[in-house]
N, C-alpha and C. Protein backbone atom coordinates (compact mmCIF):
# COMPACT_ATOMS: atom_id res chain seq x y z
N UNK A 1 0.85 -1.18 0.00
CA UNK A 1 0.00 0.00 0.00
C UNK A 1 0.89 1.24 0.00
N UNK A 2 0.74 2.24 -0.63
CA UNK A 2 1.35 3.41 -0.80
C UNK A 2 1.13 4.26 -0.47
N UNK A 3 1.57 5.43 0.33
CA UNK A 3 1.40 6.36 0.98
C UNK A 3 1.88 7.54 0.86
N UNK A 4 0.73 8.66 0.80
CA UNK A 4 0.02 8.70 1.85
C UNK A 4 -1.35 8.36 1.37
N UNK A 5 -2.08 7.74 1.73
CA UNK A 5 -3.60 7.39 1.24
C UNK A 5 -4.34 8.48 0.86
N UNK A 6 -5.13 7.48 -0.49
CA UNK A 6 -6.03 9.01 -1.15
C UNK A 6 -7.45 9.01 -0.25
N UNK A 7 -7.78 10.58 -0.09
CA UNK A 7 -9.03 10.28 0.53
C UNK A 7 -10.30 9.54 0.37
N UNK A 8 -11.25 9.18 1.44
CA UNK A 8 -12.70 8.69 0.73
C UNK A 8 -12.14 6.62 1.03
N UNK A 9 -13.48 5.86 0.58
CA UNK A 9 -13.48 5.02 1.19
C UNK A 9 -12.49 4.02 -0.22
N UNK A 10 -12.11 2.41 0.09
CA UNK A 10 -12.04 2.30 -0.89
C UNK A 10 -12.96 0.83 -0.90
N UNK A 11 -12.74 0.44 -2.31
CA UNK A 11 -13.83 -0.33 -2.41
C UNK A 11 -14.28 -1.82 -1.47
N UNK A 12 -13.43 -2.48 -0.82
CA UNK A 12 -13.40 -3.06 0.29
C UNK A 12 -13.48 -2.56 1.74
N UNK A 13 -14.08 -1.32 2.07
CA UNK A 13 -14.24 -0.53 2.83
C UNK A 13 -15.57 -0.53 2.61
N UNK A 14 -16.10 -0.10 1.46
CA UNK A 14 -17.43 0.12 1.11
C UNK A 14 -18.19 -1.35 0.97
N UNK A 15 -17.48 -2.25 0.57
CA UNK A 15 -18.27 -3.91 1.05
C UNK A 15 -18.55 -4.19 2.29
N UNK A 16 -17.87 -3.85 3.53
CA UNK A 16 -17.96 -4.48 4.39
C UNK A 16 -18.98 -3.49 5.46
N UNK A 17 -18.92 -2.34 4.46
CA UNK A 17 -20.01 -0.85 4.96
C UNK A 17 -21.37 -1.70 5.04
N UNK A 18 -21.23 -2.26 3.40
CA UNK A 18 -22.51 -2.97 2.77
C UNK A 18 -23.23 -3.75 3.44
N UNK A 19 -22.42 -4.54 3.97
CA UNK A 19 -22.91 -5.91 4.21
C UNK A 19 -23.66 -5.09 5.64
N UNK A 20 -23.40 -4.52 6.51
CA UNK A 20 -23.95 -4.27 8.00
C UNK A 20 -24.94 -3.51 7.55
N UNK A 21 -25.51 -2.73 6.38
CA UNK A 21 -26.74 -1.97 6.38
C UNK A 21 -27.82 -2.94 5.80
N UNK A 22 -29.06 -2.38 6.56
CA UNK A 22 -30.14 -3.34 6.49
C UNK A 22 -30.71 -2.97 5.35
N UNK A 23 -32.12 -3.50 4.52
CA UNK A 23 -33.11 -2.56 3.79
C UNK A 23 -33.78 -3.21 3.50
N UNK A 24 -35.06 -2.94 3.33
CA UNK A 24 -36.33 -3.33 2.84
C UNK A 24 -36.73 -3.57 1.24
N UNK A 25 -36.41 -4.77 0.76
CA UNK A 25 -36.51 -5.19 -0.60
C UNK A 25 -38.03 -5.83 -0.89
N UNK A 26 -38.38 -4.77 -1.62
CA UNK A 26 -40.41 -5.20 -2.26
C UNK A 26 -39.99 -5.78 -3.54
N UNK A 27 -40.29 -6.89 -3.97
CA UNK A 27 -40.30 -7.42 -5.16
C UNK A 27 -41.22 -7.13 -6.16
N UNK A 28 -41.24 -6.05 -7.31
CA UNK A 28 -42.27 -6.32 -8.36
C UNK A 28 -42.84 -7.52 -9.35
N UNK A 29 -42.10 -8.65 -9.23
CA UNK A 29 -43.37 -9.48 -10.02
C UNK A 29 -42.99 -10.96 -9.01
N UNK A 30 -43.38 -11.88 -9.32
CA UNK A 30 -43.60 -13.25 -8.40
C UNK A 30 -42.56 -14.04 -8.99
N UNK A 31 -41.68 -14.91 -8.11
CA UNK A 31 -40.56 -15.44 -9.37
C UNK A 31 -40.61 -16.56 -7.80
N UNK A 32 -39.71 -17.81 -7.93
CA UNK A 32 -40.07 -18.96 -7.24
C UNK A 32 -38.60 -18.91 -5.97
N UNK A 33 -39.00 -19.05 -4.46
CA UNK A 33 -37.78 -18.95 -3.61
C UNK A 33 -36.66 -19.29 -4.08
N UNK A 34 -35.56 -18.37 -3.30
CA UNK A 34 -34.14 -18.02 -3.57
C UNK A 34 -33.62 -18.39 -2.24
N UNK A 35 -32.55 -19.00 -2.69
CA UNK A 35 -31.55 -19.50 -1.37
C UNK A 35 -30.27 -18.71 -1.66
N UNK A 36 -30.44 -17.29 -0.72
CA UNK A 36 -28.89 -16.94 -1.18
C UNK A 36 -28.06 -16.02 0.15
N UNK A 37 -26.92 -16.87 0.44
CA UNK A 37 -25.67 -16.70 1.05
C UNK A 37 -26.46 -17.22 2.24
N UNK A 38 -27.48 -18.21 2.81
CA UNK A 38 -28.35 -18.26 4.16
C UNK A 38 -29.32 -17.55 4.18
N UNK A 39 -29.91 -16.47 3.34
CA UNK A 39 -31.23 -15.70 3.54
C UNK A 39 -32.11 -15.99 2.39
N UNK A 40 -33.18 -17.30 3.22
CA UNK A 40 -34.03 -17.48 2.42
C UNK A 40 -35.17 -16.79 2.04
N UNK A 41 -34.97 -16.54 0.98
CA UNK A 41 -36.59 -15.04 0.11
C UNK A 41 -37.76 -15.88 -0.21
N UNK A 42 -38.30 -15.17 0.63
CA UNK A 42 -40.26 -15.78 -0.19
C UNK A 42 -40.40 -14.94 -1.44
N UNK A 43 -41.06 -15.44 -2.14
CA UNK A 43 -41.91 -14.46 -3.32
C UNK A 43 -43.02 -13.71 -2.93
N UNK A 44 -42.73 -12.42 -3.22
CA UNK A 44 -43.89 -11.47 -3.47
C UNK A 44 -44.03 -11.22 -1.48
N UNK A 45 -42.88 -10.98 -0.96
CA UNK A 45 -42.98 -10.50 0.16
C UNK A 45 -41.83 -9.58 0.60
N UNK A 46 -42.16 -8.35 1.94
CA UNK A 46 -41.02 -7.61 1.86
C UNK A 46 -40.00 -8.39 2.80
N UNK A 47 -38.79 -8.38 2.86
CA UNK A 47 -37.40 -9.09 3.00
C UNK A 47 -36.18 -8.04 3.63
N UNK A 48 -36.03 -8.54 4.77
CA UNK A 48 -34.96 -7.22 5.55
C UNK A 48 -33.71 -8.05 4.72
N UNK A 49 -33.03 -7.19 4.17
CA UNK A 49 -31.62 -8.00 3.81
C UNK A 49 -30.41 -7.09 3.79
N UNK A 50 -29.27 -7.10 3.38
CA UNK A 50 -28.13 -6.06 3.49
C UNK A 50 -28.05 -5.49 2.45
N UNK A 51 -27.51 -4.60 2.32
CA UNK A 51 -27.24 -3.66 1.18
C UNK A 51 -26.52 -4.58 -0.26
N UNK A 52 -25.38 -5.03 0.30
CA UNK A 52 -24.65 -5.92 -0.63
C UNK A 52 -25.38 -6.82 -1.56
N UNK A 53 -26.16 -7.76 -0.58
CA UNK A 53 -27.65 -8.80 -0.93
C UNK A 53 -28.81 -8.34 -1.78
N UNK A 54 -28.96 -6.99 -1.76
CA UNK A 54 -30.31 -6.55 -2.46
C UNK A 54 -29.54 -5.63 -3.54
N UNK A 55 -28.10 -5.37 -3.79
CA UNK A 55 -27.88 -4.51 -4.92
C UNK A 55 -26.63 -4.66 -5.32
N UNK A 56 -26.59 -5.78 -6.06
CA UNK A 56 -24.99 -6.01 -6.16
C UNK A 56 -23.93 -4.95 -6.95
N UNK A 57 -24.21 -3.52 -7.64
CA UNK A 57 -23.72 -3.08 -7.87
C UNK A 57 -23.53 -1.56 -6.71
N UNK A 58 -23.68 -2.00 -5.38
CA UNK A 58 -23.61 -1.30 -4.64
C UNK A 58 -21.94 -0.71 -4.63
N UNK A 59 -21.23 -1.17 -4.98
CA UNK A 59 -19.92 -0.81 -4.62
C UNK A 59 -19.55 0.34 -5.97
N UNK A 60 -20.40 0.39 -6.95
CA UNK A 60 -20.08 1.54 -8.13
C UNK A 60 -20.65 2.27 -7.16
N UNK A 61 -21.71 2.56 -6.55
CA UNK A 61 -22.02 3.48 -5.88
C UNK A 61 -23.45 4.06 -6.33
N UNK A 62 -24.07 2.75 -6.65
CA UNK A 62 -26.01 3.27 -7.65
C UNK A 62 -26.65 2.20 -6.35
N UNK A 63 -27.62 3.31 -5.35
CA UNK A 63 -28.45 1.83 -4.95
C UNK A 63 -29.94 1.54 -5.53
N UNK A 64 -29.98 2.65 -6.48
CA UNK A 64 -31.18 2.61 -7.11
C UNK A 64 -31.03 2.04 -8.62
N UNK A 65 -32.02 1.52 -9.55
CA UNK A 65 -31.63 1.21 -10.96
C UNK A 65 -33.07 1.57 -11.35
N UNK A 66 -33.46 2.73 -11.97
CA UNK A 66 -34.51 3.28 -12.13
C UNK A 66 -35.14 2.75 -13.80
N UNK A 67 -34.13 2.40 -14.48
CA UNK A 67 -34.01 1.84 -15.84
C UNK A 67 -34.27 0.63 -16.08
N UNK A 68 -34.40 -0.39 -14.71
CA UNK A 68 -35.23 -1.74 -14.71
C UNK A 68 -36.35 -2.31 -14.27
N UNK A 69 -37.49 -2.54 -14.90
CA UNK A 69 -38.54 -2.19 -14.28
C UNK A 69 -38.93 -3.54 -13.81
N UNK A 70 -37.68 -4.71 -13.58
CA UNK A 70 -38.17 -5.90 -12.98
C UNK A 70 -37.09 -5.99 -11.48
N UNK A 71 -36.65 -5.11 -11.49
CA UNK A 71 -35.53 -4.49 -10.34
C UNK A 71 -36.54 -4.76 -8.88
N UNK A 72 -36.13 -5.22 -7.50
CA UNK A 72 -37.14 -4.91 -6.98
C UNK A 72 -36.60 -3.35 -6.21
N UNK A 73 -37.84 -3.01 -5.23
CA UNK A 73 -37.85 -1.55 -4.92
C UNK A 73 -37.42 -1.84 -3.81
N UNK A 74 -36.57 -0.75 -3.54
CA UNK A 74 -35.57 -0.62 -2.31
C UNK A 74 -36.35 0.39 -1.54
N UNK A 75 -36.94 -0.49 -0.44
CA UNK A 75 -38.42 0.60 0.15
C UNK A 75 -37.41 1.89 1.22
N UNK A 76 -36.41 1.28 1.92
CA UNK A 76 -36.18 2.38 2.70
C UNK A 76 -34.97 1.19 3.80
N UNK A 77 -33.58 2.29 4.51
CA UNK A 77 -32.80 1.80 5.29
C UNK A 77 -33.12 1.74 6.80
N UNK A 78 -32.69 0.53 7.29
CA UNK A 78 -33.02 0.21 8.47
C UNK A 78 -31.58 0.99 9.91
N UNK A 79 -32.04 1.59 10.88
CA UNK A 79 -31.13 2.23 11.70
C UNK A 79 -30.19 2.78 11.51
């Protein structure tokens, strides 16, 4: 690592940010249970899960994708 460090987080900083924030994932259409990393998803129900889990391009830094309309909706962050 080289020094002196540039400011701001870096991207393994911002994963592990990820993973500890909660959020409320609403699914728009019905698709059949998901087994993923231990958090099993019902269909067509809302789902507390981590940031990382509900938006895998969280680390570019988009937690929204307004351009997919089978995306589910990221209702709101927990604490």
């Amino acid at each position: 690592m080289a020094l002196p460090l540039e400011p701001g987080l870096s991207p393994n900083e911002v994963g592990f940010l990820c993973e500890m924030e909660l959020v409320t994932v609403i699914p728009r259409q019905r698709l059949d249970a998901l087994e993923l990393l231990g958090v099993s998803t019902r269909t067509a129900a809302k789902q507390n899960v981590s940031i990382r889990l509900s938006q895998p391009n969280c680390l570019s830094g988009s937690l929204s994708s307004s351009s997919d309309r089978n995306a589910p909706t990221l209702a709101h962050r927990h604490g």
